[in-house]
Structure formats: structure tokens, C-alpha cells
PDB file of N, CA and C in Angstrom:
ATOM      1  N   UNK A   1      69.809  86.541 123.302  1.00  0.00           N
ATOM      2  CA  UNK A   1      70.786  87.599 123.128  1.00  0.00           C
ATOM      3  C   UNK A   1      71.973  87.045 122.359  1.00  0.00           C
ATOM      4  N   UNK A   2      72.569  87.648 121.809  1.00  0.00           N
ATOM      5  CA  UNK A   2      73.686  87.324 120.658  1.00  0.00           C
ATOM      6  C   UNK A   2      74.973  88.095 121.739  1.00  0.00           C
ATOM      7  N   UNK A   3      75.318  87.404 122.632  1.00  0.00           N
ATOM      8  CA  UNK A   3      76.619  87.502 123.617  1.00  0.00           C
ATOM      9  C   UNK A   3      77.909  86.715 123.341  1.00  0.00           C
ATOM     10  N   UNK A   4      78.890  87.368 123.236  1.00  0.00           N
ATOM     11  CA  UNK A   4      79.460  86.343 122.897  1.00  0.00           C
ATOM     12  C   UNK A   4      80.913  86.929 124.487  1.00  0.00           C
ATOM     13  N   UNK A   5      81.423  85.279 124.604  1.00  0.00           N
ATOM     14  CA  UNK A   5      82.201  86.129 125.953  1.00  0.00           C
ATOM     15  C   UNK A   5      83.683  85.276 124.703  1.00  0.00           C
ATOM     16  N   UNK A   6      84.879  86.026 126.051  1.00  0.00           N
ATOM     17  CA  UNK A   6      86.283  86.320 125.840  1.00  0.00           C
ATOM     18  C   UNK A   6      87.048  86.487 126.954  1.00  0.00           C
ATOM     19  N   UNK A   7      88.267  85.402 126.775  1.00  0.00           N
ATOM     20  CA  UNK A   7      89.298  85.566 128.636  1.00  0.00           C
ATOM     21  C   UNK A   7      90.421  86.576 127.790  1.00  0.00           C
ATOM     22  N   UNK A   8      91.255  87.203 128.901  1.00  0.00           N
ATOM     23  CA  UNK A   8      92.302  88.258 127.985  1.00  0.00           C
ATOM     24  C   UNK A   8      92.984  87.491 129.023  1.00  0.00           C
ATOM     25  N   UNK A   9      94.444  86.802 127.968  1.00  0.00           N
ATOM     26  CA  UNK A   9      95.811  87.055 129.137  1.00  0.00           C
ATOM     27  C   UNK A   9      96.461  88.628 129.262  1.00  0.00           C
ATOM     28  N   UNK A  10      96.214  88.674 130.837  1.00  0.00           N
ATOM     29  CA  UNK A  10      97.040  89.779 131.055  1.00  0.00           C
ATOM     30  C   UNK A  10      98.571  89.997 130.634  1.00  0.00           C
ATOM     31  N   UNK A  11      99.262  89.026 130.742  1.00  0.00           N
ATOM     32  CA  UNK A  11     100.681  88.990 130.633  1.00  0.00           C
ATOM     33  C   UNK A  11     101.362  89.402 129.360  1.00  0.00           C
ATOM     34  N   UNK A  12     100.207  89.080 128.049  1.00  0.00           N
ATOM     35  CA  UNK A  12     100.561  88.765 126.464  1.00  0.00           C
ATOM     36  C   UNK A  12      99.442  90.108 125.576  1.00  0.00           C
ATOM     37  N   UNK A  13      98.440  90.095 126.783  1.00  0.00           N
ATOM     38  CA  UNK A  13      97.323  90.888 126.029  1.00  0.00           C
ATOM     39  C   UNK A  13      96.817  89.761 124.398  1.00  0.00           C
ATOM     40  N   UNK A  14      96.826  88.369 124.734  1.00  0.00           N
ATOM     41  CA  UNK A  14      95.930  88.012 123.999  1.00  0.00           C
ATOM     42  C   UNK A  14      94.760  87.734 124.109  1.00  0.00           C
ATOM     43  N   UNK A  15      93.924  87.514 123.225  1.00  0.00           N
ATOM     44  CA  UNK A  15      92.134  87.303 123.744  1.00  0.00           C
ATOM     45  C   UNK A  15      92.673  85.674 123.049  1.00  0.00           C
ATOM     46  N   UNK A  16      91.433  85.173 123.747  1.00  0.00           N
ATOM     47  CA  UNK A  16      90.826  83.841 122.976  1.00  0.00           C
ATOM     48  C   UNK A  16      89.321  84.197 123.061  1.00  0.00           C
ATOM     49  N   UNK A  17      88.665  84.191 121.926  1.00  0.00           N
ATOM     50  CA  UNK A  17      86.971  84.396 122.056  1.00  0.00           C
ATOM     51  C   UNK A  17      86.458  82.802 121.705  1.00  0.00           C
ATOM     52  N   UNK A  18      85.010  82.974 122.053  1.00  0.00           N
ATOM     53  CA  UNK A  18      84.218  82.318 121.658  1.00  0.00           C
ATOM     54  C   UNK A  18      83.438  82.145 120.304  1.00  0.00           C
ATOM     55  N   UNK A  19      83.100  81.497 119.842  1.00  0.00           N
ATOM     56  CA  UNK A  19      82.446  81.747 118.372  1.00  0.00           C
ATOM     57  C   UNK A  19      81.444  82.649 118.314  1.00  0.00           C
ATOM     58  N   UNK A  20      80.663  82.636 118.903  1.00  0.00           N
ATOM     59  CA  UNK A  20      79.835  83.737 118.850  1.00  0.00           C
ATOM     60  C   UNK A  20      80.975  85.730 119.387  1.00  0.00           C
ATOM     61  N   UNK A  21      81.451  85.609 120.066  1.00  0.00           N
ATOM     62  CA  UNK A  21      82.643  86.943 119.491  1.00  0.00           C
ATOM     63  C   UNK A  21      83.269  86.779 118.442  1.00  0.00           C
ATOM     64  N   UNK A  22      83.630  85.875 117.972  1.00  0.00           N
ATOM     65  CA  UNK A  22      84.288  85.952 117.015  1.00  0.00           C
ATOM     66  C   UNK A  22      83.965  86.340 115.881  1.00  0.00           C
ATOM     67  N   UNK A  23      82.664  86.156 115.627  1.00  0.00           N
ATOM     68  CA  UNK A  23      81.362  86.647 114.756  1.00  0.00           C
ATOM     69  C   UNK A  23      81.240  88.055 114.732  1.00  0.00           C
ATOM     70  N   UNK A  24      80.906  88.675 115.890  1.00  0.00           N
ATOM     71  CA  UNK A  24      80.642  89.707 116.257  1.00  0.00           C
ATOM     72  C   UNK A  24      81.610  90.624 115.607  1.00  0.00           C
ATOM     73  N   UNK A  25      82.522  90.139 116.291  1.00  0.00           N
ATOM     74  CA  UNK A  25      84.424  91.069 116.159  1.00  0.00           C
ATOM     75  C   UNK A  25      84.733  90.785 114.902  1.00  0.00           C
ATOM     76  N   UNK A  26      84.900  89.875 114.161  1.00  0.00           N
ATOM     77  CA  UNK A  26      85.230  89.691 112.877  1.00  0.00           C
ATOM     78  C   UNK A  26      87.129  89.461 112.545  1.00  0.00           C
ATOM     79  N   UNK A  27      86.905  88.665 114.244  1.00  0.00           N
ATOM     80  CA  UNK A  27      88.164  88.416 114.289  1.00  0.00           C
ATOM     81  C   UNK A  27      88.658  86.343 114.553  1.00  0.00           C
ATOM     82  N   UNK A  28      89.519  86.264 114.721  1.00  0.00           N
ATOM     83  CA  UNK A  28      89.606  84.330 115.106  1.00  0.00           C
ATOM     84  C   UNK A  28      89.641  83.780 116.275  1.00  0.00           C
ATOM     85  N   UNK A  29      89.785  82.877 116.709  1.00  0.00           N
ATOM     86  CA  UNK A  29      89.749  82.520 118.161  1.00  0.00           C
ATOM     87  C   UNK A  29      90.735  82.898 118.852  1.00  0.00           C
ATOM     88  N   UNK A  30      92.139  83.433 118.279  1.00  0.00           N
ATOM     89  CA  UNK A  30      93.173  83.842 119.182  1.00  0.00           C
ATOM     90  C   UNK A  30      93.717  85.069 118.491  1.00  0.00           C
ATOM     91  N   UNK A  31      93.403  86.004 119.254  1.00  0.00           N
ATOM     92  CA  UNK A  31      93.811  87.238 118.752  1.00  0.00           C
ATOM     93  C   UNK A  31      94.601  88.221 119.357  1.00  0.00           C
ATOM     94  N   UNK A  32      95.230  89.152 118.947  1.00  0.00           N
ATOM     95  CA  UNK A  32      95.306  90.331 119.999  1.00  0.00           C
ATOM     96  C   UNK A  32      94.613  91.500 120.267  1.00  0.00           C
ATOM     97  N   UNK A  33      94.869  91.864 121.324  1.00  0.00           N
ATOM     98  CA  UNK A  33      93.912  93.017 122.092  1.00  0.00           C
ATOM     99  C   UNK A  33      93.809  94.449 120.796  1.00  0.00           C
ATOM    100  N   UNK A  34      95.286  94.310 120.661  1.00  0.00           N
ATOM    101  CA  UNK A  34      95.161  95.349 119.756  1.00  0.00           C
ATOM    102  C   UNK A  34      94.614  95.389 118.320  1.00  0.00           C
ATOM    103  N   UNK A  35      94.314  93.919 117.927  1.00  0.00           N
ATOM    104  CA  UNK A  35      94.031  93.448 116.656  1.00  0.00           C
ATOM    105  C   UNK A  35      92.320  93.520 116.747  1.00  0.00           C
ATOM    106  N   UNK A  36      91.936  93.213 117.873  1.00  0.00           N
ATOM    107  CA  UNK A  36      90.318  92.870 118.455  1.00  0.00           C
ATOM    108  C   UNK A  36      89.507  94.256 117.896  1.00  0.00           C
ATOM    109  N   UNK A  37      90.270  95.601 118.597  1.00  0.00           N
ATOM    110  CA  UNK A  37      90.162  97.070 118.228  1.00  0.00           C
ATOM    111  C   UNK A  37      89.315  97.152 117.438  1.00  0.00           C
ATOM    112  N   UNK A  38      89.342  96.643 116.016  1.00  0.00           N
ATOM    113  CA  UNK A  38      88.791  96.762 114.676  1.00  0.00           C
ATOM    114  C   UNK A  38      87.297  96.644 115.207  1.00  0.00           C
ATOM    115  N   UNK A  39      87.044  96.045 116.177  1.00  0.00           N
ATOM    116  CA  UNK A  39      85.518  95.730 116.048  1.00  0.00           C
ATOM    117  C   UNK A  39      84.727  97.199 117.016  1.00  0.00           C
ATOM    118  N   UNK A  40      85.665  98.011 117.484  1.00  0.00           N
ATOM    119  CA  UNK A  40      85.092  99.464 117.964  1.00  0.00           C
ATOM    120  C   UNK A  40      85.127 100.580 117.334  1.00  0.00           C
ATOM    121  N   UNK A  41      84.253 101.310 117.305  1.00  0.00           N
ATOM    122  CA  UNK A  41      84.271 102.768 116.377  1.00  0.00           C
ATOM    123  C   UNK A  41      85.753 103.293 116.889  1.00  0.00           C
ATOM    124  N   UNK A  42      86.283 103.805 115.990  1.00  0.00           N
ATOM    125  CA  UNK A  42      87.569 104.960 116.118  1.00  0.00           C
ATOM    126  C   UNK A  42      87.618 105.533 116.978  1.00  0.00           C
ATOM    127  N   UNK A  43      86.373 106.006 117.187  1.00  0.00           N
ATOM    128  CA  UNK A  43      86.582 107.432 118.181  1.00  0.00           C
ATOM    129  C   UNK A  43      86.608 106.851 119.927  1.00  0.00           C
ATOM    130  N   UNK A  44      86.018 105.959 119.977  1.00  0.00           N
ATOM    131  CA  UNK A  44      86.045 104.912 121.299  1.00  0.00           C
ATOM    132  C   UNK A  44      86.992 104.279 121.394  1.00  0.00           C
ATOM    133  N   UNK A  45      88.136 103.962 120.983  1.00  0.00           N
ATOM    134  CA  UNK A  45      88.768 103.289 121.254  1.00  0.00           C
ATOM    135  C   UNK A  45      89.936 103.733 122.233  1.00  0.00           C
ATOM    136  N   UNK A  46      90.399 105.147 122.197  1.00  0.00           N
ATOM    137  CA  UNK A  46      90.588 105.714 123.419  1.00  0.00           C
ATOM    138  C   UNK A  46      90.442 105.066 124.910  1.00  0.00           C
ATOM    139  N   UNK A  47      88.951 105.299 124.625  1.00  0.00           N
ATOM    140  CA  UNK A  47      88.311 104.878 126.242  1.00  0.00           C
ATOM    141  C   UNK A  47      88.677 103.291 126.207  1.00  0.00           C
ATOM    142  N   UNK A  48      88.392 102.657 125.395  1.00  0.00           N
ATOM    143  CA  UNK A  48      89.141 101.088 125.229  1.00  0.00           C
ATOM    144  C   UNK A  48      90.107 100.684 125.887  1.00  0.00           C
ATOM    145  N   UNK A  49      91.416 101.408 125.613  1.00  0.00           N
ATOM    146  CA  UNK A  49      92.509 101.331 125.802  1.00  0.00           C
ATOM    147  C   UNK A  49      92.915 101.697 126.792  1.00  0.00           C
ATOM    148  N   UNK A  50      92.085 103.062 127.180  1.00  0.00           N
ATOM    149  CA  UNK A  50      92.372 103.660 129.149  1.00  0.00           C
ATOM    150  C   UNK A  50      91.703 102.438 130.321  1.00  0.00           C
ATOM    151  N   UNK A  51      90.154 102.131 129.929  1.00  0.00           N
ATOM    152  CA  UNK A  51      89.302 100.776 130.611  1.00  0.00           C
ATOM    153  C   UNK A  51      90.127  99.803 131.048  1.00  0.00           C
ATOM    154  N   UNK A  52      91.112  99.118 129.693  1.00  0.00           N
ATOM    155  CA  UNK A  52      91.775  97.765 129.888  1.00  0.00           C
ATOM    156  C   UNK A  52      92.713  98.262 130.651  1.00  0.00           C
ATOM    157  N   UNK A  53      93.457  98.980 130.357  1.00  0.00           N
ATOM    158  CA  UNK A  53      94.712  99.864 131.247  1.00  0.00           C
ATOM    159  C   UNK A  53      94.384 100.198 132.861  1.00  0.00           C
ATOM    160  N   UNK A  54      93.259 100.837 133.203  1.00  0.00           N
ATOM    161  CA  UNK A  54      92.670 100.629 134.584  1.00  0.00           C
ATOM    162  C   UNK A  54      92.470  99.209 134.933  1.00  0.00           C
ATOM    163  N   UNK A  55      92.238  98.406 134.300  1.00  0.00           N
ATOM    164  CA  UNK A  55      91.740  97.144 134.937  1.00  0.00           C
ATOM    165  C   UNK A  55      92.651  96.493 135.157  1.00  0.00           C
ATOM    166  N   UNK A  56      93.755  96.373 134.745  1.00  0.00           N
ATOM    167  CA  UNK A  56      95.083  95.814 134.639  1.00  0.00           C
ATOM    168  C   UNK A  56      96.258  96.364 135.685  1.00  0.00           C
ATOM    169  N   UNK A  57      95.892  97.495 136.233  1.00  0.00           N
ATOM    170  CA  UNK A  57      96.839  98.214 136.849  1.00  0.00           C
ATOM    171  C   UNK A  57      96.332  97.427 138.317  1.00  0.00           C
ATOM    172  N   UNK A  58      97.123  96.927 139.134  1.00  0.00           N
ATOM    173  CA  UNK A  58      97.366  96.151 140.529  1.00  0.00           C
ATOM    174  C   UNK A  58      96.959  97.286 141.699  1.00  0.00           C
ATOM    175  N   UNK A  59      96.956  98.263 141.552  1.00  0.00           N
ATOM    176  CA  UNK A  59      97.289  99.377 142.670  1.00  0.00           C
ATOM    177  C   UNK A  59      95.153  99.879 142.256  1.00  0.00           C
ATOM    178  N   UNK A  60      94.840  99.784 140.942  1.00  0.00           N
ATOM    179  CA  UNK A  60      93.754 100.600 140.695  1.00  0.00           C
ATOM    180  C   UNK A  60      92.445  99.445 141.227  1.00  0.00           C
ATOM    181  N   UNK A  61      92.874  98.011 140.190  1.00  0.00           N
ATOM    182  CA  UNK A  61      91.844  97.007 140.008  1.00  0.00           C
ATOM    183  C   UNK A  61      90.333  97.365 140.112  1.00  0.00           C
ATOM    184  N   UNK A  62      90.223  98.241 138.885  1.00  0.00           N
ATOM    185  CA  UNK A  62      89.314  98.322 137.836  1.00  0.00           C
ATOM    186  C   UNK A  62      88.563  97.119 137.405  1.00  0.00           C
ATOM    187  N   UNK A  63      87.474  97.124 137.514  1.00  0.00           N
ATOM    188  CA  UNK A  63      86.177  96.448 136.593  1.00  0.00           C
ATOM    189  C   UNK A  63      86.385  96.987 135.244  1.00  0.00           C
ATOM    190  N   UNK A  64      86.702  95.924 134.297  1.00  0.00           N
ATOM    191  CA  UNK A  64      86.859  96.061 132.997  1.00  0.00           C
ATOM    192  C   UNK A  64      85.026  96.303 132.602  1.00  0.00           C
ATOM    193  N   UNK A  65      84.741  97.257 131.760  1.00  0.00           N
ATOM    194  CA  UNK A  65      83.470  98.040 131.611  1.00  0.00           C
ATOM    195  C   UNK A  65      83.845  98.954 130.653  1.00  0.00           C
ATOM    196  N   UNK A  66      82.580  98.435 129.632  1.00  0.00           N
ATOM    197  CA  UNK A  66      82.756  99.693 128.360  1.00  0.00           C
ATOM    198  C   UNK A  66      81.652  99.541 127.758  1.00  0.00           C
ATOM    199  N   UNK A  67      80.877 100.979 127.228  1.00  0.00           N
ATOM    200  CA  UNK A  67      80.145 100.368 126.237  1.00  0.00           C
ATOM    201  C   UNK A  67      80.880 101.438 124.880  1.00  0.00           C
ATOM    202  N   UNK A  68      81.014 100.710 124.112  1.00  0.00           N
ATOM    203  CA  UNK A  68      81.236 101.052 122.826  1.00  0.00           C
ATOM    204  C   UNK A  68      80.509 100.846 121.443  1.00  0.00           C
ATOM    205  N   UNK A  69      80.647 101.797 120.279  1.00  0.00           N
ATOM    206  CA  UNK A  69      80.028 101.496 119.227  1.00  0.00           C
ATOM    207  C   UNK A  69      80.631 100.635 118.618  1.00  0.00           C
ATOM    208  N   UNK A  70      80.028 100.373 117.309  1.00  0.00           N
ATOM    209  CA  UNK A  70      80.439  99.414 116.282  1.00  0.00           C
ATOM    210  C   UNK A  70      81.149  99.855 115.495  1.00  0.00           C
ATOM    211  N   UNK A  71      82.016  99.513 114.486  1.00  0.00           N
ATOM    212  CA  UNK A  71      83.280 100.570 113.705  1.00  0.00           C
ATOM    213  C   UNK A  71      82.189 100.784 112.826  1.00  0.00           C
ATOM    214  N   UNK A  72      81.243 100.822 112.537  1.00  0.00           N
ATOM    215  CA  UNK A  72      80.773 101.398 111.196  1.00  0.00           C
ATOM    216  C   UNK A  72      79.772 102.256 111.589  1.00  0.00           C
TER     217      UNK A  72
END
């Protein structure tokens, strides 16, 4: 499988990926959350942004979970 994993600081909302995400995403090893985006279709990214937002919220603690398309 072509997996590639990624830690997010909560505090900064930066990613650090792995080479194999980084591939994928078409982004560098230290990025931001909002910069990462590019690698989801438009129309998903909505749900993107609500997912991380549930998962992040202390009171909700959400399982970060998405499936999304590819931007193209």
C-alpha cells in the first residue's frame, strides 16, 4: 500500500509528513494544515476542516477520520 503517515501539532496546526505523504500531498516535510489542503478536492475540504476542528475540540475528542478525494 502506498500510505504515507503525518503527526499535526495541535497548538501551531503544523504537519510534519513522511516521505511517502509528502509524495502523495505534493507538499514538504513541514507544512501547514492549511497549506496540506491542496492535496483534497475543493468540494471536501469543508468536511476537512469541520473533522480536524472536532478532533481538536477538548469537550468533543473526535477521532480524526476522513475520506476524501484527490484535487483533480
Amino acid at each position: 500500500a502506498h500510505i504515507g503517515t503525518w503527526e499535526l501539532d495541535p497548538r501551531t496546526l503544523l504537519l510534519e509528513l513522511d516521505a511517502t505523504s509528502q509524495s502523495l500531498m505534493g507538499v514538504g516535510r513541514r507544512t501547514s494544515f492549511a497549506d496540506a489542503e491542496i492535496a483534497v478536492h475543493i468540494d471536501d475540504r469543508p468536511r476537512l476542516r469541520k473533522a480536524l476542528a472536532a478532533s481538536l475540540d477538548p469537550a468533543r475528542r473526535a477521532p480524526y477520520a476522513l475520506r476524501a478525494r484527490p484535487p483533480f
